[in-house]
Protein backbone atom coordinates (compact mmCIF):
# COMPACT_ATOMS: atom_id res chain seq x y z
CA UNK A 1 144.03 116.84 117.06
CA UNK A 2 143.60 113.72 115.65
CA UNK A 3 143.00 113.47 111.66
CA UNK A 4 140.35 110.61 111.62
CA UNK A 5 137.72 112.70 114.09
CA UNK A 6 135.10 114.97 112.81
CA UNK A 7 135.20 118.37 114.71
CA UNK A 8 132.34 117.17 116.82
CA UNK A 9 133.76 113.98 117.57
CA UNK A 10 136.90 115.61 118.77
CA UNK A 11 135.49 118.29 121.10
CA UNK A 12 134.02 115.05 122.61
CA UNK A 13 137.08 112.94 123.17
CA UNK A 14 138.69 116.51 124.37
CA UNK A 15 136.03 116.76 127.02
CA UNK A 16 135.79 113.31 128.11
CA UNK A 17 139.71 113.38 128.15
CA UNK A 18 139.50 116.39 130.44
CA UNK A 19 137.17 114.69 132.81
CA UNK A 20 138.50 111.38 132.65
CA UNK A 21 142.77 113.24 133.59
CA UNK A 22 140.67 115.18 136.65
CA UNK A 23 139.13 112.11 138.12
CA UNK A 24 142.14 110.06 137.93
CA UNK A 25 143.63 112.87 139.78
CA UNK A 26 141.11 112.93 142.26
CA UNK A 27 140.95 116.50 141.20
CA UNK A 28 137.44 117.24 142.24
CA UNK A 29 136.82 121.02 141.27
CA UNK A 30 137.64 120.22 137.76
CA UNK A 31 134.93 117.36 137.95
CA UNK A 32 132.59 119.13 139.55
CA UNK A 33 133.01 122.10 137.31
CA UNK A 34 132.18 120.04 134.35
CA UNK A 35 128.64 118.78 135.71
CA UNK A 36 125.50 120.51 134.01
CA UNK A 37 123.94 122.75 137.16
CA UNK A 38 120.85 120.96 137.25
CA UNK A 39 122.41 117.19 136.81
CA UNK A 40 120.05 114.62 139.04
CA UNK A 41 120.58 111.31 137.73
CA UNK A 42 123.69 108.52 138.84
CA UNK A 43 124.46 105.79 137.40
CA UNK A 44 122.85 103.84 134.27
CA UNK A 45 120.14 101.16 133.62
CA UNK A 46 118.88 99.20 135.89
CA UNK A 47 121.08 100.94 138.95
CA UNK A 48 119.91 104.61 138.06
CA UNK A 49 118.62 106.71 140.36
CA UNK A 50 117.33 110.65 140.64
CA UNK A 51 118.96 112.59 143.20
CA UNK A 52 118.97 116.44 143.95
CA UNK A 53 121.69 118.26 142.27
CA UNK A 54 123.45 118.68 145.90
CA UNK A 55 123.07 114.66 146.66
CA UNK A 56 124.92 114.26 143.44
CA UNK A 57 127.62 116.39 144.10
CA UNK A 58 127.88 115.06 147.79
CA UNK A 59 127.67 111.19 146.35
CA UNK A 60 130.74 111.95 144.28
CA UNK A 61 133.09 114.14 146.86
CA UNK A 62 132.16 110.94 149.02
CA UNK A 63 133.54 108.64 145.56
CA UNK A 64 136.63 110.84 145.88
CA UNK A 65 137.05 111.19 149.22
CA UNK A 66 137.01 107.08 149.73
CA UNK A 67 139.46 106.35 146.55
CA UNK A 68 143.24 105.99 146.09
CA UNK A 69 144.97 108.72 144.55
CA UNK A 70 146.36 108.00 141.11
CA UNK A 71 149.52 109.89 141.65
CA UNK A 72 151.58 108.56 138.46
CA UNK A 73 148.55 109.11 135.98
CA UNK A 74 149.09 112.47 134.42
C-alpha cells in the first residue's frame, strides 16, 4: 500500500494496476472480467463510439488477438 493514497485512491491504482498487468499479458479473461456487463462505449472524445456490449468485447479479443505478446512484463 502506498502511504500518500487515500483508501479510495488506492483501490483505484490497485484496479487499474490489475488491468493494466492483464493487458500487457495479453491475458484476456482477466480483462474481460473486469468490464461492467452492460459497457457500450470505445474510445474517448472525438473517436468515441457506442457499440453493443458483444461488439465491445469482440473489438478487443480482435485488439488482443492482432498484438505482440509482452512476455518479459510481469
Amino acid at each position: 500500500m502506498n502511504p500518500s493514497l487515500n483508501p479510495l485512491e488506492q483501490e483505484v491504482f490497485d484496479a487499474y494496476m490489475t488491468y493494466f498487468s492483464a493487458y500487457a499479458r495479453r491475458d484476456w479473461n482477466t480483462v474481460k472480467s473486469m468490464f461492467h456487463p452492460e459497457i457500450t462505449v470505445i474510445g474517448t472524445g472525438i473517436d468515441e463510439i457506442k457499440l453493443t456490449p458483444k461488439d465491445i468485447a469482440d473489438t478487443y479479443n480482435r485488439e488482443f488477438e492482432q498484438a505482440p505478446i509482452l512476455s518479459n512484463f510481469n
